[in-house]
Protein backbone atom coordinates (compact mmCIF):
# COMPACT_ATOMS: atom_id res chain seq x y z
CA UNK A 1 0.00 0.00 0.00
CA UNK A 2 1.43 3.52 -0.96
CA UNK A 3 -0.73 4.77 1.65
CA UNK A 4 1.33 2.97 4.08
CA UNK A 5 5.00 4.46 2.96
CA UNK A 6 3.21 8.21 3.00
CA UNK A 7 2.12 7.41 6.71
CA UNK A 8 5.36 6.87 7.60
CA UNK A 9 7.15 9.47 6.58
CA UNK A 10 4.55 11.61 8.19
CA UNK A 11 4.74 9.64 11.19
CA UNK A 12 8.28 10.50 11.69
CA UNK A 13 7.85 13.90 11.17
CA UNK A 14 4.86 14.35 13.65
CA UNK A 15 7.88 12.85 15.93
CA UNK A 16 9.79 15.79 15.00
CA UNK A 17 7.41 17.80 15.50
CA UNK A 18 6.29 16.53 18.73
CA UNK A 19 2.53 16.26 17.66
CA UNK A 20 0.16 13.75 17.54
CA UNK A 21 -2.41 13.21 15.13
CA UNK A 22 -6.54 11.91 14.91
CA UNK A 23 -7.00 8.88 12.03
CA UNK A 24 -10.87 7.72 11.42
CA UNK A 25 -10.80 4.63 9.54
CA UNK A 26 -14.98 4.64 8.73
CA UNK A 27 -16.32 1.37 7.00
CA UNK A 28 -17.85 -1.85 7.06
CA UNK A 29 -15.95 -3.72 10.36
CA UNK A 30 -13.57 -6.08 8.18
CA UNK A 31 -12.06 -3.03 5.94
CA UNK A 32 -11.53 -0.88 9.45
CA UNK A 33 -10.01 -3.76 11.30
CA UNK A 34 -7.77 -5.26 8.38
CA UNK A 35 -6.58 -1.44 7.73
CA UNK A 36 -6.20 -0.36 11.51
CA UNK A 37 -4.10 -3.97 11.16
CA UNK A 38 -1.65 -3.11 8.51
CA UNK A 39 -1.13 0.45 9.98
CA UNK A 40 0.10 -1.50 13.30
CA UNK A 41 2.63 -3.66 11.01
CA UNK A 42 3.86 -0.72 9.27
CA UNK A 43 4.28 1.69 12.07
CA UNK A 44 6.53 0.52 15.53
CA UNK A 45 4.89 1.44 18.67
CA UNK A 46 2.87 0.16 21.55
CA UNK A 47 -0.31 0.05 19.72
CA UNK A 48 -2.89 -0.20 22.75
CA UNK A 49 -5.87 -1.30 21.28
CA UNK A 50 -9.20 -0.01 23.08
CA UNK A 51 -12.45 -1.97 22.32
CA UNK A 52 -15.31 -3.99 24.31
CA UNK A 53 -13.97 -7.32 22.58
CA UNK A 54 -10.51 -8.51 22.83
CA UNK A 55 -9.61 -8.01 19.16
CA UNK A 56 -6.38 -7.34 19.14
CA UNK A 57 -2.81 -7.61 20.95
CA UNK A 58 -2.03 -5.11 23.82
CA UNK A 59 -6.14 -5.03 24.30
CA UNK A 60 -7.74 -3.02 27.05
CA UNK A 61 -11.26 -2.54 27.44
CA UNK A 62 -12.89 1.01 27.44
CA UNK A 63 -13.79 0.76 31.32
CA UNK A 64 -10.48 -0.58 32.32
CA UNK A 65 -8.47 2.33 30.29
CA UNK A 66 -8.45 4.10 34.13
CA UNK A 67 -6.18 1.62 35.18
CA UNK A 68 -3.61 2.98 32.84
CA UNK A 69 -3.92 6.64 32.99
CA UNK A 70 -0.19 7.99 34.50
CA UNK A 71 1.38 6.11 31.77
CA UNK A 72 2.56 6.60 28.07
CA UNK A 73 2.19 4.61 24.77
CA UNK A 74 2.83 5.06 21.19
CA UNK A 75 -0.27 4.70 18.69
CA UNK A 76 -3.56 3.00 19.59
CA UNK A 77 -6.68 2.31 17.92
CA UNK A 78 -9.93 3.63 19.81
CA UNK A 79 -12.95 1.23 18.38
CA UNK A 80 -16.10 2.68 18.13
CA UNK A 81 -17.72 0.51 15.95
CA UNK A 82 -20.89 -0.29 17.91
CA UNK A 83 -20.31 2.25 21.31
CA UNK A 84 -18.55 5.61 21.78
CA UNK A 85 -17.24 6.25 25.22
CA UNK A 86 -16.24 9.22 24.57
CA UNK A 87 -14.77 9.64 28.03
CA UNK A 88 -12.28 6.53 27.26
CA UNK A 89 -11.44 8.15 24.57
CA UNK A 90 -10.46 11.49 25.73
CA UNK A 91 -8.56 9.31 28.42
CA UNK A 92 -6.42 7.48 25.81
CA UNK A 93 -5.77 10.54 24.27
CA UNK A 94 -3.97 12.19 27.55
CA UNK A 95 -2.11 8.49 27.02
CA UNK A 96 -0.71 9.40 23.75
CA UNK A 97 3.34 10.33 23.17
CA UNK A 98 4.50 12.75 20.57
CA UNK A 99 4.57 11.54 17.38
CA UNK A 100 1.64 9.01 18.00
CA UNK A 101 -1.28 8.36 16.04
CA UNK A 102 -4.86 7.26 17.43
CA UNK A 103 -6.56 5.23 15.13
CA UNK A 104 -10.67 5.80 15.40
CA UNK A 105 -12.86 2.97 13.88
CA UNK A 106 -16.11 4.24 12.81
CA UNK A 107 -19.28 2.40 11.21
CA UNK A 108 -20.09 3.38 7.92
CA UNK A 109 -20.09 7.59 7.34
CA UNK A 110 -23.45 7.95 5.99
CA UNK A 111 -25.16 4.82 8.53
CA UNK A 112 -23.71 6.04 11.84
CA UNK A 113 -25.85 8.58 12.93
CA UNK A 114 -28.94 6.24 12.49
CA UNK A 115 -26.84 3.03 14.11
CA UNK A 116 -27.78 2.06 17.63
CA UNK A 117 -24.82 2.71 20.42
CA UNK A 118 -24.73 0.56 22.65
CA UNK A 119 -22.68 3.09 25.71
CA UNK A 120 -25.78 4.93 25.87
CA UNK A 121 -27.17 2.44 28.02
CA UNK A 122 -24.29 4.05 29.92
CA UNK A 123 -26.75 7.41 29.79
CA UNK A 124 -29.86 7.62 28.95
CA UNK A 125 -32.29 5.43 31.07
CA UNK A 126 -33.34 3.38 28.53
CA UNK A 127 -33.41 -0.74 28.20
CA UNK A 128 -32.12 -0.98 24.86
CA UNK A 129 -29.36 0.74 22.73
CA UNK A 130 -30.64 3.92 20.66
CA UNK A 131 -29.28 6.63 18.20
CA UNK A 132 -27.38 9.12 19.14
CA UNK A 133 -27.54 11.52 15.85
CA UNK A 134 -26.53 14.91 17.56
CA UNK A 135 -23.86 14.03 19.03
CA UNK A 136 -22.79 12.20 15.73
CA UNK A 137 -23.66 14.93 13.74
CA UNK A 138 -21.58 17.53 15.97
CA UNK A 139 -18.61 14.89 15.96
CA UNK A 140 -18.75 14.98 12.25
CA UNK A 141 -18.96 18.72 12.16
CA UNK A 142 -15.84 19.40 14.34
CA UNK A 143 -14.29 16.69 12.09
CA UNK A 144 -14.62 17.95 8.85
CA UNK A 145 -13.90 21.14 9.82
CA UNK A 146 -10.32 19.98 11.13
CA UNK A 147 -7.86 20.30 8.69
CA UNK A 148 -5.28 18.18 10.73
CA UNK A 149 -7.66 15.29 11.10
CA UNK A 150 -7.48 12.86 9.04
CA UNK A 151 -10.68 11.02 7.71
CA UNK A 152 -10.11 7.88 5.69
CA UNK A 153 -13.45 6.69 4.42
CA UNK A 154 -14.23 2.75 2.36
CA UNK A 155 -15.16 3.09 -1.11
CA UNK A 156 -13.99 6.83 -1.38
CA UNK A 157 -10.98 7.88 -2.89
CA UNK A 158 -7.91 8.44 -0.40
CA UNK A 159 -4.54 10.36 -0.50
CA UNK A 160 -2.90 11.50 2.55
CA UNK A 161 -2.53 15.47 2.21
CA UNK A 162 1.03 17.48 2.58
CA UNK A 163 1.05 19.22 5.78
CA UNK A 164 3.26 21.96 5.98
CA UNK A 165 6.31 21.55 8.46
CA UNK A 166 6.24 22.90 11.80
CA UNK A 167 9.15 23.94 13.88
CA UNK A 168 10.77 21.22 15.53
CA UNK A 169 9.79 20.45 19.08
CA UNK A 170 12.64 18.93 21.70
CA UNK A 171 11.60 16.89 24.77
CA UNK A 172 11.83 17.40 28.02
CA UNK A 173 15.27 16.90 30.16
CA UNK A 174 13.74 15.92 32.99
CA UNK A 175 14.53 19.06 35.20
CA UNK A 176 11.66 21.70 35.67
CA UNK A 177 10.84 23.79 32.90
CA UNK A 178 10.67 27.59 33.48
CA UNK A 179 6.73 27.40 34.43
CA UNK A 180 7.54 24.74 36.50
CA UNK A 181 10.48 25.94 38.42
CA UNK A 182 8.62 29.48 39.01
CA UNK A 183 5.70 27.21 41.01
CA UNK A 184 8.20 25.52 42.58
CA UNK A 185 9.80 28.45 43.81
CA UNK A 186 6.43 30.04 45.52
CA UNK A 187 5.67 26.12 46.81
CA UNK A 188 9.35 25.80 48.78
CA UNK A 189 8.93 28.92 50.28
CA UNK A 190 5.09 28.79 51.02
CA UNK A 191 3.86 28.68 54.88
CA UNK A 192 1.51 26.62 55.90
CA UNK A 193 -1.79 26.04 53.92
CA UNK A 194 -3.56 24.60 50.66
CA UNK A 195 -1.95 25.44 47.09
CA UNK A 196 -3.76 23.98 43.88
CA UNK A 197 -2.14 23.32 40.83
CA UNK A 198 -4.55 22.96 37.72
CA UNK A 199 -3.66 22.61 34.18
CA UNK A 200 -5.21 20.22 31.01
CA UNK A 201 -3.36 16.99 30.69
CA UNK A 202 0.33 16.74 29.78
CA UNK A 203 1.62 19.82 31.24
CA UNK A 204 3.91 18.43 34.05
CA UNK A 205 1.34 18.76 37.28
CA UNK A 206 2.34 15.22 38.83
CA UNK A 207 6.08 15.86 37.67
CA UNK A 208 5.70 19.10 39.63
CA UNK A 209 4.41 17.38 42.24
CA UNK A 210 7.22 15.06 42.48
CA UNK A 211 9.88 17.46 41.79
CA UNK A 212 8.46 19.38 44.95
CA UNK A 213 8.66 15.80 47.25
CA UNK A 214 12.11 15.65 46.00
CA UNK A 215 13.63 19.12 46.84
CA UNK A 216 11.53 19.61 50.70
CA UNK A 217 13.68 19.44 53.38
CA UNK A 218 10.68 17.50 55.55
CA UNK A 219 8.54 14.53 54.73
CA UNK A 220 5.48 13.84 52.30
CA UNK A 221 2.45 11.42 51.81
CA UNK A 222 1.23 11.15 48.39
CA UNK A 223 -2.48 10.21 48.23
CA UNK A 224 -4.66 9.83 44.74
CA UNK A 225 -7.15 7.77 43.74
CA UNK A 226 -5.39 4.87 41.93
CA UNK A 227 -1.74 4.26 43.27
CA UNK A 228 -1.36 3.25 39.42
CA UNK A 229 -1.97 6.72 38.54
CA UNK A 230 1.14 7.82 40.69
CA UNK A 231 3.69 6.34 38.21
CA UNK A 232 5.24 10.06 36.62
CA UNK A 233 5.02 11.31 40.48
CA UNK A 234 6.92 8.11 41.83
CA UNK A 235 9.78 8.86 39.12
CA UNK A 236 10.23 12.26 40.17
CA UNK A 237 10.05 12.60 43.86
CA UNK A 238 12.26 9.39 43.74
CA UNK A 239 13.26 7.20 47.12
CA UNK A 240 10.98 10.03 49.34
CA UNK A 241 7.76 8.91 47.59
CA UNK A 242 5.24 7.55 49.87
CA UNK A 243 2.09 6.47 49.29
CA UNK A 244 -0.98 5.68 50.84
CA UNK A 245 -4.69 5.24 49.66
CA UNK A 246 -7.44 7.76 50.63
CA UNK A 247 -9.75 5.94 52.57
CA UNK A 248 -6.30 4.08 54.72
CA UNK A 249 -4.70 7.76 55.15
CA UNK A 250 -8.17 9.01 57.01
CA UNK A 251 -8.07 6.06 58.92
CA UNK A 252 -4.24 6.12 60.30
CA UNK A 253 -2.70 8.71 62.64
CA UNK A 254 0.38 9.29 59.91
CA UNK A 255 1.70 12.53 59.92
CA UNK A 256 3.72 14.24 57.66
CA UNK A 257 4.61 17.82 56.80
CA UNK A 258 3.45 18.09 52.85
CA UNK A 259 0.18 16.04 51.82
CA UNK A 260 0.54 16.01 48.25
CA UNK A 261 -3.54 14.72 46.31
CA UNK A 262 -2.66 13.95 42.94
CA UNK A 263 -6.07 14.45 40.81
CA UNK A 264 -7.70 15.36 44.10
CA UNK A 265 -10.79 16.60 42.15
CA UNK A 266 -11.47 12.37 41.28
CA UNK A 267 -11.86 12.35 45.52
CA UNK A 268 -15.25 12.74 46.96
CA UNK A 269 -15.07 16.45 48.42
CA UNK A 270 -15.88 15.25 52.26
CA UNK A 271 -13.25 12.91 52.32
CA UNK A 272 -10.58 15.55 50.59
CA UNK A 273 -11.39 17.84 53.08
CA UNK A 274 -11.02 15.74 56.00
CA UNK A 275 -7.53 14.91 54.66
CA UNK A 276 -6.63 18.11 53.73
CA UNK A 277 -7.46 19.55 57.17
CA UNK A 278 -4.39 16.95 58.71
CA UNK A 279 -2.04 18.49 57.42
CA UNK A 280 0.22 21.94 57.58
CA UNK A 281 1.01 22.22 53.74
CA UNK A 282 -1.05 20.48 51.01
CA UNK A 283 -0.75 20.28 47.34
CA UNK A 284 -3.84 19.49 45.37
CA UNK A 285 -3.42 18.65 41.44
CA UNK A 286 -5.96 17.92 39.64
CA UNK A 287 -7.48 18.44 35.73
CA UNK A 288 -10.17 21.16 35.39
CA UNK A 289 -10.47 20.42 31.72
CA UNK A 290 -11.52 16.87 30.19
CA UNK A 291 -12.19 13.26 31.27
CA UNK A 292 -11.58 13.21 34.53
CA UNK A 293 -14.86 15.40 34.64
CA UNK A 294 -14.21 17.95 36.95
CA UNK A 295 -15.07 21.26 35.40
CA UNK A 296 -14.06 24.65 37.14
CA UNK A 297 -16.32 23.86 40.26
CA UNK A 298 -13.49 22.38 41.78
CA UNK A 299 -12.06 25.32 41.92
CA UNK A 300 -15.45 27.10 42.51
CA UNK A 301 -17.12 24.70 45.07
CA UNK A 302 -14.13 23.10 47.25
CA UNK A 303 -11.54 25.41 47.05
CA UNK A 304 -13.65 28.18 47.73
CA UNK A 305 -13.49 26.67 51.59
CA UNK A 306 -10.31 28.18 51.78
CA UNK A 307 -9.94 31.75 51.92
CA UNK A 308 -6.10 31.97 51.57
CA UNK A 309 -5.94 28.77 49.04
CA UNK A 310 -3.07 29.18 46.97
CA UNK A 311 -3.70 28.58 43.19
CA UNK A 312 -1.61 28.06 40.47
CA UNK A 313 -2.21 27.03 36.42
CA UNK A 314 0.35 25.04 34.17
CA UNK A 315 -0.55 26.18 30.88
CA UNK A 316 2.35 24.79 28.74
CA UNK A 317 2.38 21.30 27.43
CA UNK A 318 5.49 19.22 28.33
CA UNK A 319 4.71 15.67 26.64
CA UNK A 320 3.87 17.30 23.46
CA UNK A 321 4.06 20.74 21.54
CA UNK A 322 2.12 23.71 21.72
CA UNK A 323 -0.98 23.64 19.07
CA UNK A 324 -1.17 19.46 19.14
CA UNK A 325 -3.82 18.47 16.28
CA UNK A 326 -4.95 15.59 18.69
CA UNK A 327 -5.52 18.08 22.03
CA UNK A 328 -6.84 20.33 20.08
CA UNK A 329 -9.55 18.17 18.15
CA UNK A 330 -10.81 16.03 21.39
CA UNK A 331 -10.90 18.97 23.49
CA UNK A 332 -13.51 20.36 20.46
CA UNK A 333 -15.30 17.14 20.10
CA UNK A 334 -16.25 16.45 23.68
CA UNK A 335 -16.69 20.46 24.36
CA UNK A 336 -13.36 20.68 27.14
CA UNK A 337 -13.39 24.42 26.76
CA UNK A 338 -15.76 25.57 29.33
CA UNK A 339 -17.12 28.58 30.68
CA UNK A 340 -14.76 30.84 32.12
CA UNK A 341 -17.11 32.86 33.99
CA UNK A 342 -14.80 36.19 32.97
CA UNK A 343 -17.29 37.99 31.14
CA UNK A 344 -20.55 39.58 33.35
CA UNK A 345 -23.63 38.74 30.94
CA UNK A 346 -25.05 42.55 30.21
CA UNK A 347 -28.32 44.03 28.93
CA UNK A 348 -32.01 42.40 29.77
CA UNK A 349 -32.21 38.71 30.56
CA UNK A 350 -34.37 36.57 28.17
CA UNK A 351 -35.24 33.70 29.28
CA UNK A 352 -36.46 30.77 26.17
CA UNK A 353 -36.84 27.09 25.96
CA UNK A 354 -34.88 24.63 23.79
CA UNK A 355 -34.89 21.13 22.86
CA UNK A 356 -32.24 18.94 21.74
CA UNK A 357 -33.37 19.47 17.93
CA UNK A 358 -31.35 22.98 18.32
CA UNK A 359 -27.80 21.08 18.33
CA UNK A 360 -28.72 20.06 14.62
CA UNK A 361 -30.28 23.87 13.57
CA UNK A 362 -28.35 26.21 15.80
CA UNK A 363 -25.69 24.20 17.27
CA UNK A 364 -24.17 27.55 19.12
CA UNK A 365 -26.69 28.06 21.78
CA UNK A 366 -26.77 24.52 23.48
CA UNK A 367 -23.18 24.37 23.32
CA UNK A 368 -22.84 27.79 25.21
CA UNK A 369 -25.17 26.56 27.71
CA UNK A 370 -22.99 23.19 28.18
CA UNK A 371 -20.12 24.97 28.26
CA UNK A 372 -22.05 27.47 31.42
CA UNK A 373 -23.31 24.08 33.33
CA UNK A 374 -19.70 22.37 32.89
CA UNK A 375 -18.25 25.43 34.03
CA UNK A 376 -20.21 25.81 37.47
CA UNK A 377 -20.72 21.92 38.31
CA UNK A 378 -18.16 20.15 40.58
CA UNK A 379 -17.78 17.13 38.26
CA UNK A 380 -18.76 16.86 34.69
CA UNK A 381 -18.02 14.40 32.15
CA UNK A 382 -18.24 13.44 28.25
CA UNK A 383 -20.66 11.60 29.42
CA UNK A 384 -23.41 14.60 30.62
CA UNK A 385 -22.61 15.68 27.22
CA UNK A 386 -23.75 12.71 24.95
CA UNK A 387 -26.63 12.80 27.60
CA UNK A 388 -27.62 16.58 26.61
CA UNK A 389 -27.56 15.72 23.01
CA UNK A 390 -29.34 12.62 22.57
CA UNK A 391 -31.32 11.13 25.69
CA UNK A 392 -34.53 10.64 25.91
CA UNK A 393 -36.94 13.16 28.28
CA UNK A 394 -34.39 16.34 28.57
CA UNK A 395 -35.37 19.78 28.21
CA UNK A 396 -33.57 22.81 28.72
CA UNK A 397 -34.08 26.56 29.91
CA UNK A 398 -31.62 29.61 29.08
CA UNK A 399 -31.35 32.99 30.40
CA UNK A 400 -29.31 34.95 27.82
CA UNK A 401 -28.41 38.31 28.23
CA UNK A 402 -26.23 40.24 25.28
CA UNK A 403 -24.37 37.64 23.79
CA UNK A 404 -23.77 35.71 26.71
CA UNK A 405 -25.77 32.95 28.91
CA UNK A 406 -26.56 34.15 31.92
CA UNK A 407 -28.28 30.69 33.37
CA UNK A 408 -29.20 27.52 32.04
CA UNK A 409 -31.86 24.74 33.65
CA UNK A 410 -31.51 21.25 32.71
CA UNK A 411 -34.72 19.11 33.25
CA UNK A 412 -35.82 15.31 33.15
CA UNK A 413 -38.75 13.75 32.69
CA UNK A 414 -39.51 11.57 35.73
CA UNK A 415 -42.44 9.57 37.22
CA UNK A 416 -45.18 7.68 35.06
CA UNK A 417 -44.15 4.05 36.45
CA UNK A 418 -46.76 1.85 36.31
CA UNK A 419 -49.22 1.26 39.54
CA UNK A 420 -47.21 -2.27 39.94
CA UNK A 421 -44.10 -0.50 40.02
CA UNK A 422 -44.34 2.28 42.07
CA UNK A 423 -46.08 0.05 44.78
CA UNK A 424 -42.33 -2.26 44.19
CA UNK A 425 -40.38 0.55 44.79
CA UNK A 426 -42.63 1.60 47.76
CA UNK A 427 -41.73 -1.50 49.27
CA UNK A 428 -38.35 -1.72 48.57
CA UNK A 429 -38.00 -4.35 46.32
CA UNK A 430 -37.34 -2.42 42.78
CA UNK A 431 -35.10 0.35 41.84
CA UNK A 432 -35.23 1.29 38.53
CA UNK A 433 -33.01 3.02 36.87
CA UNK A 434 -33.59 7.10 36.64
CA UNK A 435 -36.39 8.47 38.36
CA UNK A 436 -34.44 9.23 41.40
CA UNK A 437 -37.24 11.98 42.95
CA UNK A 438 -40.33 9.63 41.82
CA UNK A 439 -38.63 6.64 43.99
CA UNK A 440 -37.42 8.89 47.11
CA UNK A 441 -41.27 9.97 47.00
CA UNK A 442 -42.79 7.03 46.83
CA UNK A 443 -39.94 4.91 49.24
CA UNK A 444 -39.93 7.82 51.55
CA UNK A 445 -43.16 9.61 51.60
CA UNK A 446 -45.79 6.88 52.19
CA UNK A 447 -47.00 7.10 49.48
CA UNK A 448 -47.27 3.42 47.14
CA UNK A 449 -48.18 5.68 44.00
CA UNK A 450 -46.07 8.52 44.20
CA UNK A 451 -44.07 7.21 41.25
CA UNK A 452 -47.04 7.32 38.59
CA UNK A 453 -47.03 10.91 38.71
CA UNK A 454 -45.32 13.16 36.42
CA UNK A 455 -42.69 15.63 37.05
CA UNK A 456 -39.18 16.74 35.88
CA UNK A 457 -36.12 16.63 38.18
């Protein structure tokens, strides 16, 4: 295959370059598989291979891709041939070194919309798989429209464009780069209190963190939510690393003079405060943009419990260059760019309704109000967004003001169980999925048939 020589002399110089790239392979499932295949032969690398069925070598499923966030591969292939977790797949792509590819498999172009997927029983209440067509359509959108994507389609003609040269990008030594070492500076010297370091994925936070351990004169305890996780920490805080699991470090007496929470905002908000309240210095990191589903209400909600909270922001990548194609298109796919609350909304306050049909027609004014609700909420996730676009029962409020969103209400249908039902769940011996406010009512208000009646939550 020509094709396969041209990939790999731009594969080499995305090395260069220190980029890595998006590749949708979108066909029948033999032509993606035998094609994501012979790009694996031609091109040396890890080639973790993400997909509910073990297909492949070096397979991980799409739930168990957690288990390897902290560490680094070269190329995978993200199948999304009959489900898109779209937070899996945001996940691998924080995974990703420079000069990787990740290799999307896609059902036919013109039959996905209309094809059922089966992670939105992940999402939308309902028994059996259904179409997701706004959130395929928006994918598609943001696709197209990406010049650095590349879209490789059966049956349709293929060349792999020229893309012009960028300046070459050299890897990190190792020892703190400039951002870094000014945060380190302020963190050796701080007294005693809470300091947050947030930043998108693959700008150095854990190496920071580490970096820190290594150059205090006292001792540290390293807590996150997956000692797995900890890996890029480990390397860099070296032989004073120590770590010990959430839940065991609230139940010991251990004492230390740094606390260091890597991703603290993946650790229920009681528990990191109890923890955090230990301890003379602490050092949250944690991602406010992307899959871990966090949003700025970390920073708004639990950090706001701390008047004199020191906060900091790592803005330059480290494990890849400035302007990455791949960052740049997931982060537009699954909406990472969220309200930034630094603009007052001005003039009279409208308020209007709007239904998910308005993603397809005027695509604009549900995303603003996603990116207001991911903005304010303490955890948020790709999956709230393929839950906007395409579940069942939602309906939505906005209060816009000039140009800007002001507020946004999110409602879903609830109630209308059957008389059989309800009476169950009055009982205690069904739960149903959704419908939390119809069961609380009827398990908690003595009422058998609260859950036939109608409402939205």
């Amino acid at each position: 295959m020509a094709e396969l020589t041209a990939f790999h002399t731009l594969t080499a110089q995305m090395k260069r370059e220190g980029i890595r790239r998006l590749l949708v392979l979108s066909g029948e499932e033999g032509w993606c598989f035998d094609h994501a295949l012979k790009l694996r032969d031609a091109l040396p690398g890890d080639w973790l291979w993400i997909s509910p069925q073990p297909d492949a070598e070096n397979h991980c499923s799409p739930s168990a891709l957690q288990t390897l966030l902290g560490r680094e591969f070269r190329h995978a292939v993200f199948d999304a041939r009959h489900g898109f977790d779209a937070a899996a797949f945001a996940a691998l792509s924080g995974t990703l070194k420079a000069g990787s590819w990740l290799v999307l498999l896609l059902p036919v172009w013109e039959e996905w919309e209309n094809q059922p997927d089966t992670d939105s029983l992940r999402w939308s209440d309902c028994p059996d798989p259904i179409a997701t067509p706004h959130f395929v359509q928006h994918f598609k959108r943001v696709l197209t429209a990406d010049n650095d994507a590349i879209l490789w389609r059966q049956n349709q003609p293929f060349s792999l464009a020229h893309f012009t040269p960028r300046t070459d990008w050299h890897t990190a030594t190792g020892a703190p780069q400039p951002e870094q070492q000014q945060l380190l500076q302020q963190l050796l010297t701080m007294p005693s209190g809470v300091a947050a370091v947030t930043a998108a994925r693959g700008r150095g936070k854990s190496a920071l963190a580490g970096q820190l351990i290594s150059r205090i004169a006292g001792s540290a305890i390293v807590t996150a939510p997956a000692k797995a996780a900890t890996d890029v920490l480990a390397q860099f805080a070296g032989e004073k690393f120590r770590f010990i699991a959430p839940d065991a470090l609230l139940a010991s007496d251990e004492q230390a003079d740094w606390l260091v929470v890597d991703e603290a905002a993946a650790i229920p908000a009681p528990l990191l405060h109890q923890l955090v309240s230990r301890f003379p210095r602490t050092l949250l990191t944690t991602t406010v943009q992307g899959y871990e589903g966090t949003g700025r209400g970390f920073l708004l909600k639990f950090c706001a419990r701390f008047p004199h909270l020191h906060r900091f922001e790592l803005q330059q990548p480290i494990r890849w260059a400035q302007g990455c194609p791949l960052e740049k298109m997931v982060s537009e796919a699954l909406v990472f760019d969220d309200e930034n609350f630094t603009h007052t909304p001005q003039g009279n306050i409208v308020i209007s309704a709007f239904e998910q049909t308005l993603w397809r027609s005027d695509p604009e004014t549900p995303l603003k109000v996603y990116q207001l609700l991911s903005g304010a909420h303490y955890r948020t996730s790709p999956l709230d967004l393929r839950r906007m676009m395409d579940a069942p029962g939602q309906h939505f409020l906005q209060a816009a003001g000039e140009n800007e969103i002001a507020g946004a209400l999110w409602l879903v249908d609830e109630g209308g169980l059957s008389q059989q039902l309800s009476q169950a769940v009055w009982a205690g011996f069904r739960r149903p999925r959704g419908n939390l406010v119809a069961q609380s009512l009827a398990a908690h208000g003595s009422n058998p048939l609260a859950a036939t009646l109608r409402g939205r939550r």
